[in-house]
Protein backbone atom coordinates (compact mmCIF):
# COMPACT_ATOMS: atom_id res chain seq x y z
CA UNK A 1 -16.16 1.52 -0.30
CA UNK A 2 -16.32 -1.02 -3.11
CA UNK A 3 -13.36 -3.25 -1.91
CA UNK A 4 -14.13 -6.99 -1.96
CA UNK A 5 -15.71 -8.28 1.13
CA UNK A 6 -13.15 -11.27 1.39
CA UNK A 7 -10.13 -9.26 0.84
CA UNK A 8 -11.21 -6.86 3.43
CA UNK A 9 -11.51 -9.58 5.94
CA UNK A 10 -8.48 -11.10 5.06
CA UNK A 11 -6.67 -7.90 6.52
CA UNK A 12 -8.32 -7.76 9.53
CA UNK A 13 -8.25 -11.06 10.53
CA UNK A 14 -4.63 -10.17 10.24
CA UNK A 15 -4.95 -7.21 12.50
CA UNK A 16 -6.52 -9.55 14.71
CA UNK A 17 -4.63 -12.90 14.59
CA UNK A 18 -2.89 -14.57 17.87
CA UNK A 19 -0.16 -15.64 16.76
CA UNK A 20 -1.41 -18.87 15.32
CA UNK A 21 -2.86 -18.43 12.10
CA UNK A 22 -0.49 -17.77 9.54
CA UNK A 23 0.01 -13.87 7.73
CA UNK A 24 -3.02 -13.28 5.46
CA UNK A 25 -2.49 -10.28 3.69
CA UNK A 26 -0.55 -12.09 0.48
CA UNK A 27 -4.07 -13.54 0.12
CA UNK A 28 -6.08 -9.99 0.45
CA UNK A 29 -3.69 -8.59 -2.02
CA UNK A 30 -4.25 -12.39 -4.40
CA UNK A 31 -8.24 -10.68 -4.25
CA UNK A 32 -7.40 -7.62 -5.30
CA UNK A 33 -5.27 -8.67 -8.09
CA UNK A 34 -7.59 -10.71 -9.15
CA UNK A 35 -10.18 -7.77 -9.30
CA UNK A 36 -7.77 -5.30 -10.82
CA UNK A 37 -7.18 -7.90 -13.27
CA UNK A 38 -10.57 -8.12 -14.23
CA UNK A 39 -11.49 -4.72 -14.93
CA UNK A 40 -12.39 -3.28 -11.46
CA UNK A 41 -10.82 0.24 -10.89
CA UNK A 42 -12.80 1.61 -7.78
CA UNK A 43 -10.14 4.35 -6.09
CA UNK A 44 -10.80 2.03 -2.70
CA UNK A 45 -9.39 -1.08 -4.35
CA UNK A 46 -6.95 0.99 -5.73
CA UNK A 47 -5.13 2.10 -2.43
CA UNK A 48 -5.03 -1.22 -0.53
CA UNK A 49 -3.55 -2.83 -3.75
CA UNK A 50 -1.04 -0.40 -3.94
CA UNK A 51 -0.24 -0.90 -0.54
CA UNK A 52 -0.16 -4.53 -0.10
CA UNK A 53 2.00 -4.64 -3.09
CA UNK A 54 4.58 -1.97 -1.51
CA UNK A 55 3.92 -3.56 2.21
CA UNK A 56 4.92 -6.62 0.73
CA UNK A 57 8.30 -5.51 -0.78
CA UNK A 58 9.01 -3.90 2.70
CA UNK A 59 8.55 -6.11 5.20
CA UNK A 60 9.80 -10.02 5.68
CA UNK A 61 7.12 -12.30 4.35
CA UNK A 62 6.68 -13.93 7.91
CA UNK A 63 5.02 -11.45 8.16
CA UNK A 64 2.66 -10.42 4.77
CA UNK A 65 2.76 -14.33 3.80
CA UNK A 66 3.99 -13.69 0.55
CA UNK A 67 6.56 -16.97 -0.18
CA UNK A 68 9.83 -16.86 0.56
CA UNK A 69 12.85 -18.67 -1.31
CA UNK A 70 13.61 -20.19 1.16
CA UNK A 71 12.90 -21.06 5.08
CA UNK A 72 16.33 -19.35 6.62
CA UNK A 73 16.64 -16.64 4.51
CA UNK A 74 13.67 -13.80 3.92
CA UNK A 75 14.04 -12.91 0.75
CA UNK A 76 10.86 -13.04 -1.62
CA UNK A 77 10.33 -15.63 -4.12
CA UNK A 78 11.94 -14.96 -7.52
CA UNK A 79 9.86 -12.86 -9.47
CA UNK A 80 7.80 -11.83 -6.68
CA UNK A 81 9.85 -8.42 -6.45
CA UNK A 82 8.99 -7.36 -10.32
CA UNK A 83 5.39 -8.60 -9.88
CA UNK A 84 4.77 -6.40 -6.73
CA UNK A 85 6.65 -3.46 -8.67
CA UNK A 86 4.47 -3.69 -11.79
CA UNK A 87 1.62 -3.95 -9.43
CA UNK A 88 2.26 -0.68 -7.61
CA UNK A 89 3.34 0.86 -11.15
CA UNK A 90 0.38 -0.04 -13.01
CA UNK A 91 -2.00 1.38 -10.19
CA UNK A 92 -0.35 4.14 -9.71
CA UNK A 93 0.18 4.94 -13.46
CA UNK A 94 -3.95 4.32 -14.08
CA UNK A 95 -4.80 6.85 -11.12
CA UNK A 96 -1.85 9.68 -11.47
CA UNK A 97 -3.80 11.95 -14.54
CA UNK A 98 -5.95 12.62 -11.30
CA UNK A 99 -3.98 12.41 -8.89
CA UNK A 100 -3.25 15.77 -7.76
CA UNK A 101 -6.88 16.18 -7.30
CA UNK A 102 -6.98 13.58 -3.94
CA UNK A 103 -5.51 14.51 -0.84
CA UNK A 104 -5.18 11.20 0.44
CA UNK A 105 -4.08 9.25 -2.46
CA UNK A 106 -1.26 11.79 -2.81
CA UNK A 107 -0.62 11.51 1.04
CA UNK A 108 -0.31 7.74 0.91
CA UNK A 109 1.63 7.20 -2.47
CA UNK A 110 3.79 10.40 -1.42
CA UNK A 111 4.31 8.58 2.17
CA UNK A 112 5.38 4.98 0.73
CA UNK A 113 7.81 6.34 -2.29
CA UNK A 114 9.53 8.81 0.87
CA UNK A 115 10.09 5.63 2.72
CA UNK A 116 11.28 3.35 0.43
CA UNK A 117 11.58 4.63 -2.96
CA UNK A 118 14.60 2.29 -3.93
CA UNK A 119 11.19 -0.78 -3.18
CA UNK A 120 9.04 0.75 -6.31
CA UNK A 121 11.82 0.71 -9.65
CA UNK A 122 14.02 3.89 -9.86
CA UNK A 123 15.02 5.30 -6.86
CA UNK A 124 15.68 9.28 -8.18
CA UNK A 125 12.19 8.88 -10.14
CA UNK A 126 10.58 7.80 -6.71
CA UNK A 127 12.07 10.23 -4.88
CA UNK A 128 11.40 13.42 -7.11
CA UNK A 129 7.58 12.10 -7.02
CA UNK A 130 7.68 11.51 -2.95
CA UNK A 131 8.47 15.78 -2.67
CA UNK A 132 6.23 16.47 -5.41
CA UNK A 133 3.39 14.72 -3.99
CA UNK A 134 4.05 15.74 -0.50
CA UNK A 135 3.90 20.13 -1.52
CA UNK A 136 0.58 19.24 -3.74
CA UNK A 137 -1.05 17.37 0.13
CA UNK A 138 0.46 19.96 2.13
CA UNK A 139 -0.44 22.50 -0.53
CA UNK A 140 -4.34 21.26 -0.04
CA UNK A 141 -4.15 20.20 3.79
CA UNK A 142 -1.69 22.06 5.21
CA UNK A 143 -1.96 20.74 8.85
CA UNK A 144 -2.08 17.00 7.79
CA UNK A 145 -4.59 14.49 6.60
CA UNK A 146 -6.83 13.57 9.68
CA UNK A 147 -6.02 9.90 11.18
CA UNK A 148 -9.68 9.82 11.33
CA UNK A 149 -9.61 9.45 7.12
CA UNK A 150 -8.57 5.95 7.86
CA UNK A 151 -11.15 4.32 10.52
CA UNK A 152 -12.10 0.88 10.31
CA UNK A 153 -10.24 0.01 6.75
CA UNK A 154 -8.19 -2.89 7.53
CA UNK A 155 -3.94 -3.06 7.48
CA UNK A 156 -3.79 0.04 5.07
CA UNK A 157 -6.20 2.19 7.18
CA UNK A 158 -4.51 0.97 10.22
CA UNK A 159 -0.71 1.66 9.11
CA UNK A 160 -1.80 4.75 7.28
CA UNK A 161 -3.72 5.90 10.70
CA UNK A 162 -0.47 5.58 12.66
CA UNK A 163 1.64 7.44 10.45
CA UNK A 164 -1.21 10.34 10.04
CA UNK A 165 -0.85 10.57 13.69
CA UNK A 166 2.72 11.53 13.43
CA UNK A 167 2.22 15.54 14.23
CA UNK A 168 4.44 16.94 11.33
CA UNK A 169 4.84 13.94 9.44
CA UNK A 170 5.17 13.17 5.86
């Protein structure tokens, strides 16, 4: 795994947090940006980049600690939505010649566009690649991808770990 050590710890210490230390993973995915931006392309980085990006278009920032426009109302910070889109787009775009060739990267990309396809740019486009994705997993595990895949790899292993666990899930 050849995610950076800081971003890493950034999402667990969210996992882990009591209540009084504020939502970290807008930092962890600040890391990875910064990585990505530089050049690094490992498959590892890759998938929690993708997923902080789309986990951060999905749920309130109170919660991912990305900024929001305002204190009452929890709607991300203008611009914030596009930025988070290209994100996801970019990633996926570098990673999808291959794609079809990884189990789990189709699992998880599949899994996000079902749930909120309408989050990553066009909707029907999102959607059409959510099915697709989904018969070329099932088509190469056909009982599921193992919850196990996802021990000990901060937020995305643990949100990707409980959905896994769904029996006949995505």
């Amino acid at each position: 795994m050849s995610i950076p050590s800081k971003a890493l710890e950034l999402e667990n210490r969210s996992l882990n947090k009591e209540g009084d230390e504020p939502a970290l993973l807008a930092a962890a995915y600040d890391v990875l940006k910064r990585e990505w931006n530089n050049g690094n392309r490992d498959r590892e980085l890759a998938l929690h980049l993708m997923f902080l990006a789309w986990y951060g278009l999905c749920e309130p920032p109170f919660i991912t600690g990305f900024e929001m426009q305002d204190g009452i109302n929890y709607i991300l910070k203008d611009g914030l939505i596009s930025e988070l889109q290209r994100t996801f787009q970019q990633v996926h775009l570098y990673f999808q010649p291959a794609i079809s060739k990884d189990p789990e990267m189709l699992y998880v990309v599949g899994l996000m566009a079902h749930l909120f396809p309408y989050m990553l740019g066009n909707n029907e486009e999102w959607e059409s690649r959510s099915i697709e994705y989904r018969k070329l997993y099932r088509a190469k595990l056909p009982d599921g991808i193992s919850p196990l895949v996802f021990n000990e790899r901060g937020v995305y292993g643990k949100y990707f770990q409980g959905q896994a666990a769904i029996k006949n899930g995505y």
